[in-house]
N, C-alpha and C. Protein backbone atom coordinates (compact mmCIF):
# COMPACT_ATOMS: atom_id res chain seq x y z
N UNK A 1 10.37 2.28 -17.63
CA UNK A 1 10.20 1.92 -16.21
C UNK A 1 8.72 2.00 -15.84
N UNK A 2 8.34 0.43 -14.75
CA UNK A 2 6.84 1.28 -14.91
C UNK A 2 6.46 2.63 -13.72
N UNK A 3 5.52 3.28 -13.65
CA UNK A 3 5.10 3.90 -12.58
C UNK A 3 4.67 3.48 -11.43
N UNK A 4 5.13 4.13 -10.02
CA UNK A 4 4.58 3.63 -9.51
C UNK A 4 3.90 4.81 -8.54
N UNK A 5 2.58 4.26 -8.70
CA UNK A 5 1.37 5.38 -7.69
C UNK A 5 1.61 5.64 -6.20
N UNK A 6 1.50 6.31 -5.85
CA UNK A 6 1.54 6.47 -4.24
C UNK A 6 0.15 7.04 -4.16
N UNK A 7 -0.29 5.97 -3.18
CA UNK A 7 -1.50 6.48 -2.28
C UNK A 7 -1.53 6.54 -1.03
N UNK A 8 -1.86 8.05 -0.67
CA UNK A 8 -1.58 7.98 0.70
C UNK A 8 -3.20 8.08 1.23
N UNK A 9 -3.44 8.05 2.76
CA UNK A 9 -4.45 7.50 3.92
C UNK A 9 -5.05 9.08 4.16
N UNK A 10 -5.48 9.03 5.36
CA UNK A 10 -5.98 9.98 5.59
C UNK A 10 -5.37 11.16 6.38
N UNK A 11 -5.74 12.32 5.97
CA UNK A 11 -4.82 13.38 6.11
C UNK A 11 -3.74 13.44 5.50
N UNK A 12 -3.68 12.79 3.63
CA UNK A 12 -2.67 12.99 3.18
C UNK A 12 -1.22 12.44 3.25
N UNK A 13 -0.19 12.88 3.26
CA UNK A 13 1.01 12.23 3.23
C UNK A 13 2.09 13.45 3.38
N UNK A 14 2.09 14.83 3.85
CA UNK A 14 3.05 16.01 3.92
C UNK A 14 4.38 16.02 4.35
N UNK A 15 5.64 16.32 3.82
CA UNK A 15 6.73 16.01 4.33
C UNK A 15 6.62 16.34 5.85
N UNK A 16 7.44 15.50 6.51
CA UNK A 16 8.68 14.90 5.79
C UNK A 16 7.76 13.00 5.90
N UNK A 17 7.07 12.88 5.51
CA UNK A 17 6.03 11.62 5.41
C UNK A 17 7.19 10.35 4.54
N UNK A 18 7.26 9.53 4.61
CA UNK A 18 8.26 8.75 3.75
C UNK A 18 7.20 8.84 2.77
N UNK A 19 5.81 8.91 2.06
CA UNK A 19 5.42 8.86 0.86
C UNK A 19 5.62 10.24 0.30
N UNK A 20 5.71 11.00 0.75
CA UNK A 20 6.10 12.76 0.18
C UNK A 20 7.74 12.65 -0.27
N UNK A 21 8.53 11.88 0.85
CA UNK A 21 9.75 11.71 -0.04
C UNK A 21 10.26 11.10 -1.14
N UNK A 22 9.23 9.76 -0.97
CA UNK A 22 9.40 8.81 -2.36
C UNK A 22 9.27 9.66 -3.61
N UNK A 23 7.97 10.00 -3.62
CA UNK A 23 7.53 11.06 -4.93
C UNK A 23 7.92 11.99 -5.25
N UNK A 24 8.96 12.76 -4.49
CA UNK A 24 10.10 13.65 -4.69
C UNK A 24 11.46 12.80 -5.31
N UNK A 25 11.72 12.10 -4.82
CA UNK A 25 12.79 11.28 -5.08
C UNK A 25 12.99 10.37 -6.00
N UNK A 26 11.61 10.17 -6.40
CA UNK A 26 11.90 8.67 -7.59
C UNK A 26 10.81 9.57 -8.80
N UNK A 27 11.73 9.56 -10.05
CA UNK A 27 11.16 9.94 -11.26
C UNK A 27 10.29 9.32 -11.62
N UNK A 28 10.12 7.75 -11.25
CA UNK A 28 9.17 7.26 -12.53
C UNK A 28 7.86 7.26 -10.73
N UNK A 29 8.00 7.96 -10.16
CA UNK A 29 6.59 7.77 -8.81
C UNK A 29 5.89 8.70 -8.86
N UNK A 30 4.20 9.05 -8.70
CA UNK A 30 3.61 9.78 -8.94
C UNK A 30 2.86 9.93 -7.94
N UNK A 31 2.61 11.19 -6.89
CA UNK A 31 1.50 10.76 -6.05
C UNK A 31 0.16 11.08 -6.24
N UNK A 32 -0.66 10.08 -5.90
CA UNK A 32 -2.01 10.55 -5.90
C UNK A 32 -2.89 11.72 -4.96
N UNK A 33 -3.02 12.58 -5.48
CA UNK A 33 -3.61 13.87 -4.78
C UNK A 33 -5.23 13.49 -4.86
N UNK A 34 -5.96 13.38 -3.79
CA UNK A 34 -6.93 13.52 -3.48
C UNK A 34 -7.92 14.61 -2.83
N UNK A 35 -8.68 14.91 -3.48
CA UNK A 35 -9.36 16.25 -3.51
C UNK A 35 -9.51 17.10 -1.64
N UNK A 36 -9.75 16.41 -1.24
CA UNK A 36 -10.28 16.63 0.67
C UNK A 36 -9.56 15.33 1.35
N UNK A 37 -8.23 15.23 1.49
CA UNK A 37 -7.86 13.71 2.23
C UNK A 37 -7.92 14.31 3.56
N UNK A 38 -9.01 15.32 4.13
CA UNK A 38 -9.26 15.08 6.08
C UNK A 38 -10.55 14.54 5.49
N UNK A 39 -11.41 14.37 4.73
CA UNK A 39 -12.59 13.54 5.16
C UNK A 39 -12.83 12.97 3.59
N UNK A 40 -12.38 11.80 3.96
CA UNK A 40 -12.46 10.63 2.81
C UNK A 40 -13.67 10.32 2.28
N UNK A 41 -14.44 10.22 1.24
CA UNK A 41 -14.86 9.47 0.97
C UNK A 41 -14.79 8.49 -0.06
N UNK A 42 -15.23 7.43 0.44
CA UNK A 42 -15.21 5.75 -0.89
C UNK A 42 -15.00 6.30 -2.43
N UNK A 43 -16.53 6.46 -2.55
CA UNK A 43 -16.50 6.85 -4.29
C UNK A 43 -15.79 8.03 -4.60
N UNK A 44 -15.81 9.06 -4.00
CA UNK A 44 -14.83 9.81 -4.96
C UNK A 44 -13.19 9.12 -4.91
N UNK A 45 -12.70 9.05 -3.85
CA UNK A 45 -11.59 8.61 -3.75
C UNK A 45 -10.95 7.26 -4.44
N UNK A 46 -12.30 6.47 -4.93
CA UNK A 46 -11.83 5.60 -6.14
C UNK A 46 -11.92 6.07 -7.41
N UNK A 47 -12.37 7.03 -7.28
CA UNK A 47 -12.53 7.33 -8.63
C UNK A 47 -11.68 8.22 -9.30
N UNK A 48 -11.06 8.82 -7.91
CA UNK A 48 -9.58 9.40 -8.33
C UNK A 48 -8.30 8.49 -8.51
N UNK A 49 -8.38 7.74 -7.91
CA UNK A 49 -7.32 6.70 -8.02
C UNK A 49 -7.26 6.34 -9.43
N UNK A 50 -8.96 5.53 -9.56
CA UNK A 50 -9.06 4.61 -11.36
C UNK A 50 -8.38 5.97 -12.03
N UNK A 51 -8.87 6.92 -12.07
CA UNK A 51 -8.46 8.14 -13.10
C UNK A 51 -7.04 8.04 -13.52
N UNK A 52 -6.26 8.32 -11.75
CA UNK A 52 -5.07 7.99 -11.98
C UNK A 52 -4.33 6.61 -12.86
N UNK A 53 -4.82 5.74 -12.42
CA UNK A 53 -4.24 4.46 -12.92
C UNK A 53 -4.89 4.16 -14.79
N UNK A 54 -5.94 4.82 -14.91
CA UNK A 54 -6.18 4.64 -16.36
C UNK A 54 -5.19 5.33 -16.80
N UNK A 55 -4.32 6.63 -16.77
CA UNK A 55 -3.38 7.46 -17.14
C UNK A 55 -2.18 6.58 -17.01
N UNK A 56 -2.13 5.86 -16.27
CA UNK A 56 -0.36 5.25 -15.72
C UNK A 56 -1.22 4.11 -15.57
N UNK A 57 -1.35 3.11 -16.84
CA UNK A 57 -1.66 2.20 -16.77
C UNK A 57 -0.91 0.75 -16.58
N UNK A 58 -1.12 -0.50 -16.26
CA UNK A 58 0.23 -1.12 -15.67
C UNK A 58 1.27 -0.72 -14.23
N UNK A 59 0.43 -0.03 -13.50
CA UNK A 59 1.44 1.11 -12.05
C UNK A 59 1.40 -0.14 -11.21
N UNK A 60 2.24 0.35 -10.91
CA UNK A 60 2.46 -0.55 -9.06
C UNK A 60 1.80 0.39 -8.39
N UNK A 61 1.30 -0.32 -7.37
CA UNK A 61 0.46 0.87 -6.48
C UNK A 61 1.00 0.31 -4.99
N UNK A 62 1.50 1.66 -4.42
CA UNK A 62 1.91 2.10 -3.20
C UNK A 62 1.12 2.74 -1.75
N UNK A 63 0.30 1.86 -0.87
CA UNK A 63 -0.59 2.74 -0.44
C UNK A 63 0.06 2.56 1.20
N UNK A 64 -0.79 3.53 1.96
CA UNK A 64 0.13 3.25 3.38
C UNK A 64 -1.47 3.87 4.10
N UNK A 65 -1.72 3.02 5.05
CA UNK A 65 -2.76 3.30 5.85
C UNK A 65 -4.14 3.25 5.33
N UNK A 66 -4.82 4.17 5.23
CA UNK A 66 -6.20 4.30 4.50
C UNK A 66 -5.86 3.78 3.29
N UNK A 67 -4.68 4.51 2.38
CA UNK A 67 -4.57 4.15 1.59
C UNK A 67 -3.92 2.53 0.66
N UNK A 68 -4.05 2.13 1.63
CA UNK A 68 -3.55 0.61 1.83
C UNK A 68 -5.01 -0.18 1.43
N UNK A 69 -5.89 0.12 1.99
CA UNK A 69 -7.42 -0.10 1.98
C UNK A 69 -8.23 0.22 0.55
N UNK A 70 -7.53 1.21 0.40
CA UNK A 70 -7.94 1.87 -0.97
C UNK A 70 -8.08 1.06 -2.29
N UNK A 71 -6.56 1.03 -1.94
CA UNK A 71 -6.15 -0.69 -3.00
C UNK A 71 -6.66 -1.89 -2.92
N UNK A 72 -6.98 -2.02 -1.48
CA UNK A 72 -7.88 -3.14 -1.70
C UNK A 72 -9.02 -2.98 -2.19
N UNK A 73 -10.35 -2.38 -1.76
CA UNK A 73 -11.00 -2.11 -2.49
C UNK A 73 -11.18 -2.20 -4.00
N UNK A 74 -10.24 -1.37 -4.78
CA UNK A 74 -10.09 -0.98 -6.30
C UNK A 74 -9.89 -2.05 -6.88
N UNK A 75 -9.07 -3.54 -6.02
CA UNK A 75 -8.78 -4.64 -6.62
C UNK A 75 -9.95 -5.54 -6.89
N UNK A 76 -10.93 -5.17 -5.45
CA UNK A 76 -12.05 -6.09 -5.56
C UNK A 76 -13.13 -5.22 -6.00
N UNK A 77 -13.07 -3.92 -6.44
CA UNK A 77 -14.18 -3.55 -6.82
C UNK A 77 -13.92 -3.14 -8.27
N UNK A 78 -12.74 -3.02 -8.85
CA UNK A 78 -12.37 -2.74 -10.53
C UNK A 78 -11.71 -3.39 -11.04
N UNK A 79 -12.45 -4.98 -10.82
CA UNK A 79 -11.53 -5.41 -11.68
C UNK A 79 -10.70 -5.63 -13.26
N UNK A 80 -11.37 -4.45 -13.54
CA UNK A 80 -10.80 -4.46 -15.16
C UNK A 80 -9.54 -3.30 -15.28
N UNK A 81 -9.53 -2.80 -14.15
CA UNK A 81 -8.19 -1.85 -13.94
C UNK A 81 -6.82 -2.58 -14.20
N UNK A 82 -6.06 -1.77 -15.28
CA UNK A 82 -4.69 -2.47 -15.10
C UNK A 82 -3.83 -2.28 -14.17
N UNK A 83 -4.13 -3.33 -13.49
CA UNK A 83 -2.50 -3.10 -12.16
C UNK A 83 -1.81 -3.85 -12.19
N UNK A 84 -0.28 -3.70 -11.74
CA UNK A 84 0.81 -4.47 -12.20
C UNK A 84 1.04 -5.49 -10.92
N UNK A 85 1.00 -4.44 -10.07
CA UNK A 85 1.40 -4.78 -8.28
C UNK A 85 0.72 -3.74 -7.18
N UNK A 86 0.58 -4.68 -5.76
CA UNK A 86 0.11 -3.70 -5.06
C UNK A 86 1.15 -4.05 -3.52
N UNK A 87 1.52 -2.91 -2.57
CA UNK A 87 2.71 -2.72 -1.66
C UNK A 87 1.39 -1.87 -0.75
N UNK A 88 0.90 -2.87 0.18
CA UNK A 88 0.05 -2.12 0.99
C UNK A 88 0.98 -2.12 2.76
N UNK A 89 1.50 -0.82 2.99
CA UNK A 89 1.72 -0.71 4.29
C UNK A 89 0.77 0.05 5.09
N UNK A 90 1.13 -1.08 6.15
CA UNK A 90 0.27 -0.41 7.68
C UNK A 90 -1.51 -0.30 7.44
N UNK A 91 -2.25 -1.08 6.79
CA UNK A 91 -3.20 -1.09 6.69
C UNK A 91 -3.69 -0.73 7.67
N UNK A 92 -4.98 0.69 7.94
CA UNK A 92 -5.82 1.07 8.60
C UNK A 92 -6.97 0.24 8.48
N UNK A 93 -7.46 -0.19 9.72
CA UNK A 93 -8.50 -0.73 10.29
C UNK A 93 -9.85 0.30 10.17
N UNK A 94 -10.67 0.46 9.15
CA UNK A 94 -11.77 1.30 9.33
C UNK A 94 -12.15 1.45 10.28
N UNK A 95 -12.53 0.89 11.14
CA UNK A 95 -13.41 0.70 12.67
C UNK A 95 -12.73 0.96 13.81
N UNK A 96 -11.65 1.12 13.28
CA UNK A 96 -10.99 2.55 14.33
C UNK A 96 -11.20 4.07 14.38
N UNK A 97 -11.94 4.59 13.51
CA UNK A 97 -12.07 6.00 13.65
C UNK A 97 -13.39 6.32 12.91
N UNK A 98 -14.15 7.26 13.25
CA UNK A 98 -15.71 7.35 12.96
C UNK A 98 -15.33 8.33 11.27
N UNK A 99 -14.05 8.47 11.12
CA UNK A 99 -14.07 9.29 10.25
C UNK A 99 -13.62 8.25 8.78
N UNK A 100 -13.67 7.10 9.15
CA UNK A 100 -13.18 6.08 7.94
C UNK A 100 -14.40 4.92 8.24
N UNK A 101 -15.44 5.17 8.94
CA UNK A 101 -16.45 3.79 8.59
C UNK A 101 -16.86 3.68 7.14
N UNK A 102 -17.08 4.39 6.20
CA UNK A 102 -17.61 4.06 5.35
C UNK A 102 -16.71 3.22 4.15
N UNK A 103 -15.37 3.11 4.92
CA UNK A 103 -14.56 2.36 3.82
C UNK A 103 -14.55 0.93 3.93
N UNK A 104 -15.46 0.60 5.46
CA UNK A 104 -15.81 -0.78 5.95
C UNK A 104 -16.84 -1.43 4.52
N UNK A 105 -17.18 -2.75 4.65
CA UNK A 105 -16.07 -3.83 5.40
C UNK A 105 -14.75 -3.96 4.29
N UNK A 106 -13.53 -4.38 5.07
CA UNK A 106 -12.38 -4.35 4.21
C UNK A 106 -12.79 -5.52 3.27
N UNK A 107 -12.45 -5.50 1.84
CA UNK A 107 -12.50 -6.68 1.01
C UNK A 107 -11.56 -7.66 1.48
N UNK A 108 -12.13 -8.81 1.51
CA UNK A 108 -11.64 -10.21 1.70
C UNK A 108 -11.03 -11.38 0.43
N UNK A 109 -11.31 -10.46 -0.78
CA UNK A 109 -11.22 -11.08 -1.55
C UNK A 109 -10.13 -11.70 -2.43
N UNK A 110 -9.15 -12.72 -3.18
CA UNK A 110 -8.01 -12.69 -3.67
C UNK A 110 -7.70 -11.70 -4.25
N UNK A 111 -5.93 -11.24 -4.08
CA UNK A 111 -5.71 -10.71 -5.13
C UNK A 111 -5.23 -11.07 -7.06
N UNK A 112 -5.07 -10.74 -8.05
CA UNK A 112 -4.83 -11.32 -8.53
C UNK A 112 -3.27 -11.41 -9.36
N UNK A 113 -3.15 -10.11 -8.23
CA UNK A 113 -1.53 -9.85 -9.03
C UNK A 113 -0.24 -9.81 -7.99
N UNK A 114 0.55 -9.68 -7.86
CA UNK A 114 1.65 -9.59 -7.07
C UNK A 114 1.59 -8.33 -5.73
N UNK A 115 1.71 -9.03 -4.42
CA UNK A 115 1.23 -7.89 -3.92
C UNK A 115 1.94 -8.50 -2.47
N UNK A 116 2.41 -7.64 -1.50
CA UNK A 116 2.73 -7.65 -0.61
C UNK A 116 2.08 -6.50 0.65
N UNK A 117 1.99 -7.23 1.93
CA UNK A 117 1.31 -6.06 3.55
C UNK A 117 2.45 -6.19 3.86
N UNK A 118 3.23 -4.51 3.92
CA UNK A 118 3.85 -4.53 5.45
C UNK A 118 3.17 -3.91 6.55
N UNK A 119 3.79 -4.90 7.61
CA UNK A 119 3.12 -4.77 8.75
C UNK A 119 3.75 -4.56 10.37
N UNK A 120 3.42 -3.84 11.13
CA UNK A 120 4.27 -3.69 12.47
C UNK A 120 3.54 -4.43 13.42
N UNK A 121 4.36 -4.94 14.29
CA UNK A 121 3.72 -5.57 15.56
C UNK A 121 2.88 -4.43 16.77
N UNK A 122 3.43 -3.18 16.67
CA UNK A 122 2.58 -2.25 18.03
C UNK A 122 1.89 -1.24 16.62
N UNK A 123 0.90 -1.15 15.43
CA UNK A 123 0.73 -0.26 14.88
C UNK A 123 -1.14 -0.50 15.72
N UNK A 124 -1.31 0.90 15.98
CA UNK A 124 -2.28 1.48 16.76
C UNK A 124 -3.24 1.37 15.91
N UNK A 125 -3.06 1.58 14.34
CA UNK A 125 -4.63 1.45 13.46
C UNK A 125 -5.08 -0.20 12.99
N UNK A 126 -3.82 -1.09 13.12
CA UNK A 126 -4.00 -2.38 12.65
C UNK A 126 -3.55 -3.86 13.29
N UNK A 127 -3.90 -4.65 14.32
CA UNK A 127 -3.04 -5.43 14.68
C UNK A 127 -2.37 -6.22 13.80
N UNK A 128 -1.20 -6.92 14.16
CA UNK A 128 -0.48 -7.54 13.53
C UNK A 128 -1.19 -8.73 13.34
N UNK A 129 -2.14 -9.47 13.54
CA UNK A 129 -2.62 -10.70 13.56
C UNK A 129 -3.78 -10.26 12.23
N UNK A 130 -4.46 -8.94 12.50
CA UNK A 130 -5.42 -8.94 11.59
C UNK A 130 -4.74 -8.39 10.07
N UNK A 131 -3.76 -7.50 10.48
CA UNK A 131 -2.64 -7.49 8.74
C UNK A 131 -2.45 -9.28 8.53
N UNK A 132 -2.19 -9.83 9.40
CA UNK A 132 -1.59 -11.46 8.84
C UNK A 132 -2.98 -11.91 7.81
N UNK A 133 -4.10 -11.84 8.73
CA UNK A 133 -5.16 -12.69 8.49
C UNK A 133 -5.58 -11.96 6.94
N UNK A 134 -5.13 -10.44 6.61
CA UNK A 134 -5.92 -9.98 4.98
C UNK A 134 -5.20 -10.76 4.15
N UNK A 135 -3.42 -10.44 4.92
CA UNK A 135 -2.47 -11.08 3.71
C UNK A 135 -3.04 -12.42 3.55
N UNK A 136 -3.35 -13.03 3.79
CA UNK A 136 -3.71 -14.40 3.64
C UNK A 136 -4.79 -14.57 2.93
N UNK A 137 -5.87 -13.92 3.28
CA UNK A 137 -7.02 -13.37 2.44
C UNK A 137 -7.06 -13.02 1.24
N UNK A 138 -5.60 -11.86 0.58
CA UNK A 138 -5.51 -11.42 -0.22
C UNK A 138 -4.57 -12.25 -1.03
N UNK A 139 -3.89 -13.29 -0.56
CA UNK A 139 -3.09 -13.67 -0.75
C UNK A 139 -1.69 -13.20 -1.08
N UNK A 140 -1.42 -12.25 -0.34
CA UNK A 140 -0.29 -11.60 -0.99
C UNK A 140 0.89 -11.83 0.77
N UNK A 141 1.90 -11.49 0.40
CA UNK A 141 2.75 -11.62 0.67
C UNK A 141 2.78 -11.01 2.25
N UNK A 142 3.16 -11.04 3.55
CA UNK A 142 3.55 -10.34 4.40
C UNK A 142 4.99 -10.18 4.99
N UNK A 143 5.24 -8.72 4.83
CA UNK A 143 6.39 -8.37 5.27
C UNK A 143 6.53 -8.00 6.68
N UNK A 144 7.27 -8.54 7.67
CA UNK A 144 7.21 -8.15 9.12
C UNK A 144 8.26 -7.05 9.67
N UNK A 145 7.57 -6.15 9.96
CA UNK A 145 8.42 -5.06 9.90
C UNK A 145 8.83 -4.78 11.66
N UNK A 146 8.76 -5.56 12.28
CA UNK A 146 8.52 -5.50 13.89
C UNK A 146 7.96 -5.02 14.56
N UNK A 147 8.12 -3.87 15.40
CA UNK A 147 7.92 -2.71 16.23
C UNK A 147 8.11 -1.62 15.46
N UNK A 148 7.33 -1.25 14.59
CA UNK A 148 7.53 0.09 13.81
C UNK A 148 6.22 1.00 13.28
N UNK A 149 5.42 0.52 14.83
CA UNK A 149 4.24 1.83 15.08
C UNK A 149 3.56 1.60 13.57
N UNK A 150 3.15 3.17 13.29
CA UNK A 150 2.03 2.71 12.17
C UNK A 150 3.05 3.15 10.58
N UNK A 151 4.30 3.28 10.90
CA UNK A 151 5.27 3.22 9.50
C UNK A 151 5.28 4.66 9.02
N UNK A 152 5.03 5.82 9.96
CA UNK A 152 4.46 7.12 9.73
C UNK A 152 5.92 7.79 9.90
N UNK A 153 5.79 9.20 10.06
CA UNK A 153 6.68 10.55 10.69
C UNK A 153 6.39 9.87 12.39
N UNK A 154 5.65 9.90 13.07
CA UNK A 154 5.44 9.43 14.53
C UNK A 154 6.57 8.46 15.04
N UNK A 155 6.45 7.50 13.59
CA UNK A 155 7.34 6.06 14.09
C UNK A 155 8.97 6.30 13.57
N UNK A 156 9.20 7.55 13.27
CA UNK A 156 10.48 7.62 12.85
C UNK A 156 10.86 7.29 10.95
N UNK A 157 9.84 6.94 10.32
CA UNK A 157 9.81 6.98 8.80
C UNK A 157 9.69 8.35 8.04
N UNK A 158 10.26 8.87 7.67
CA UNK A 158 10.79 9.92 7.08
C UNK A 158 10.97 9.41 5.59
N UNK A 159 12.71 9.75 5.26
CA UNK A 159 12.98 9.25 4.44
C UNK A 159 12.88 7.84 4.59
N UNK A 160 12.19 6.61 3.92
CA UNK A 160 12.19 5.02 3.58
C UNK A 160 12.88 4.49 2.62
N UNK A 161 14.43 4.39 2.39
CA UNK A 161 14.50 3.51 0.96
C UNK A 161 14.51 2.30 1.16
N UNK A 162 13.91 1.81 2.25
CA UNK A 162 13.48 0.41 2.05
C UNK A 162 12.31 0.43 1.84
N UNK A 163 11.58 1.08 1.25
CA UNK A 163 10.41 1.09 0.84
C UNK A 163 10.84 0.58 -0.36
N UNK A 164 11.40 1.41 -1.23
CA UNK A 164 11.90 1.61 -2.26
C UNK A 164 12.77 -0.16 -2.90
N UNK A 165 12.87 -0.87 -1.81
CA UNK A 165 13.79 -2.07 -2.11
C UNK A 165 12.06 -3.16 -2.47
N UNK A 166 11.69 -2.87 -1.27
CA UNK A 166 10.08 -3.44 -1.24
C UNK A 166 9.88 -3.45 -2.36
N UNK A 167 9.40 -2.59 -2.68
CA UNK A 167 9.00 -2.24 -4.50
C UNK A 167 9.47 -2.75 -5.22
N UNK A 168 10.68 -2.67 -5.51
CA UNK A 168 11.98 -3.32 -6.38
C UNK A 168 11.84 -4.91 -6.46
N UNK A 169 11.43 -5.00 -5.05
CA UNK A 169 11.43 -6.85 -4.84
C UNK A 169 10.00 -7.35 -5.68
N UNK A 170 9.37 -6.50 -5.43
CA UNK A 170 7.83 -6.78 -5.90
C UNK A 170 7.54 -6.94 -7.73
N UNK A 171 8.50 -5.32 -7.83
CA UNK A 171 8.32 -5.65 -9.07
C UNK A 171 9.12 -6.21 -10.18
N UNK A 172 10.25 -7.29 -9.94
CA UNK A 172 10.43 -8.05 -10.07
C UNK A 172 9.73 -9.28 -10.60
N UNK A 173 8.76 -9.56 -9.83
CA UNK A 173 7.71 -10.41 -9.43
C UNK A 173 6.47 -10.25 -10.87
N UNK A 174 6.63 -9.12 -11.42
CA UNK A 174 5.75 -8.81 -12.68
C UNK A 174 6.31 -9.55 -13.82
N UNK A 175 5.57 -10.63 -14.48
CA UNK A 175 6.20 -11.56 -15.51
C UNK A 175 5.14 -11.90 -15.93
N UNK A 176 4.84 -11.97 -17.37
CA UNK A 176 3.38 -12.17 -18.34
C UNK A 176 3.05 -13.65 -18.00
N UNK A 177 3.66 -14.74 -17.08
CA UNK A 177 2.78 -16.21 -16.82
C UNK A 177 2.82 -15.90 -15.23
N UNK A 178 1.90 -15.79 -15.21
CA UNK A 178 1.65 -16.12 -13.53
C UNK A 178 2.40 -16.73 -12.70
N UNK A 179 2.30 -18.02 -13.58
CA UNK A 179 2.78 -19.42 -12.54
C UNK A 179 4.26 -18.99 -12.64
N UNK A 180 4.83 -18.47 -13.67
CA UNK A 180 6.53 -18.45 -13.63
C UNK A 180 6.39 -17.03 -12.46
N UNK A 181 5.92 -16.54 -11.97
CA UNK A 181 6.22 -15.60 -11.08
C UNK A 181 6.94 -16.19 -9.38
N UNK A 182 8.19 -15.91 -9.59
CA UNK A 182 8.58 -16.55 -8.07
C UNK A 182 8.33 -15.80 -6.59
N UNK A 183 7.94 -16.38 -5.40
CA UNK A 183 7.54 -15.74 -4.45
C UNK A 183 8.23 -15.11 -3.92
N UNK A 184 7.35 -13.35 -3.00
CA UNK A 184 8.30 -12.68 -2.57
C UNK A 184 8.88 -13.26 -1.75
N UNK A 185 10.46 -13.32 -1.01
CA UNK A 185 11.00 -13.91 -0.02
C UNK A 185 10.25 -13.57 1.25
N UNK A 186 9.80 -14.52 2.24
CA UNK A 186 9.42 -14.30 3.13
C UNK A 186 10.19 -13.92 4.25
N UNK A 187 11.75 -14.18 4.34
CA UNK A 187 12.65 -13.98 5.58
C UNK A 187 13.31 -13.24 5.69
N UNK A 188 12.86 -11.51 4.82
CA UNK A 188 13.40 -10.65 4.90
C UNK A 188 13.90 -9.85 6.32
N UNK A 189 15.08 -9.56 6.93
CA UNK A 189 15.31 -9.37 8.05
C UNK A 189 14.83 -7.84 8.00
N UNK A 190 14.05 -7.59 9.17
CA UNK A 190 12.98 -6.31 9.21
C UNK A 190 14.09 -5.15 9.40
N UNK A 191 15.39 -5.08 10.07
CA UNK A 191 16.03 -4.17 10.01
C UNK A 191 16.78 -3.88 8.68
N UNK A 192 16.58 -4.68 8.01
CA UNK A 192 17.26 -4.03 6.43
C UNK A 192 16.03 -2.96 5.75
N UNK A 193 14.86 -3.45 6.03
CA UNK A 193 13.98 -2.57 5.31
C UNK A 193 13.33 -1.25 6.20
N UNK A 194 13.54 -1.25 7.35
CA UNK A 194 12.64 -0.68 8.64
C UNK A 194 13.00 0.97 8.15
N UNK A 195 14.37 1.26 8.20
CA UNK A 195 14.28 2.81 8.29
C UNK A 195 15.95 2.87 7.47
N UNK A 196 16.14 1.82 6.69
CA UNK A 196 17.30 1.77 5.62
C UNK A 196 17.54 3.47 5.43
């Protein structure tokens, strides 16, 4: 089975966080522990990640908030890292908080592997128009998750096994020709995955 990484944002991920439950709950998921996650910084925090992912090479990577960003980054800044897939929820907007400028500017760049944003219509760190505009950027997939705040403990995400379906759908999507890779479904109804 492959692994799949969890990266969580800033201030971590502490139960009852739906990424603290995943990584309790699913054997082949690993989370990424980052040395100081109240004050981030860029380079170390990629460099814990690559660490991670050279170890669990081929991972799906799972990030939610900061850590959504993270992945982007690592995609456009390593590209010789093996990644299988990337599941970025609730992307944080750097330029919302003086304590994440230095993760600015978000990469714009394609991705090159299978990858899906979920995204909420009222999430306070990211509008829904500017999650549309990366997915598009990144080319990866967007999942519309409605009204579901920033996908946290706040918004009622706890336990997620629609996270867990997300994933499943995604990695699916991992097949050695590109072109035979079929697209994630776009008309997933947001209450099957929201708080399943």
């Amino acid at each position: 089975m492959t692994t799949t990484l969890i990266v969580p944002g800033l201030d971590g991920s502490p139960a009852p966080h739906w990424q603290h439950w995943w990584a309790r709950t699913d054997p082949d998921a690993v989370m990424v522990e980052f040395a100081d996650p109240h004050r981030p910084t860029p380079e170390l925090w990629e460099a814990t990640l690559a660490g991670m992912i050279l170890r669990h090479p081929d991972s799906i990577l799972v990030g939610h908030s900061l850590g959504a960003i993270l992945i982007a980054r690592m995609l456009a800044r390593w590209p010789g890292l093996r990644i299988s897939a990337a599941m970025l929820v609730a992307p944080a907007d750097p330029a919302n908080s003086d304590r994440l400028t230095r993760f600015q500017p978000i990469p714009q760049q394609r991705f090159d592997i299978p990858a899906v944003v979920v995204a909420s219509h009222d999430d306070p760190w990211m509008s829904f128009g500017q999650a549309a505009q990366l997915a598009a950027s990144w080319d990866a997939e967007l999942l519309d998750l409605g009204y579901a705040g920033h996908v946290n403990v706040a918004a009622g995400f706890g336990p997620w096994p629609g996270g867990k379906i997300i994933r499943d759908r995604l990695a699916a999507r991992i097949l050695p020709q590109p072109a035979l890779r079929p697209r994630f479904p776009r008309a997933v109804p947001h209450h099957v995955l929201a708080r399943v």
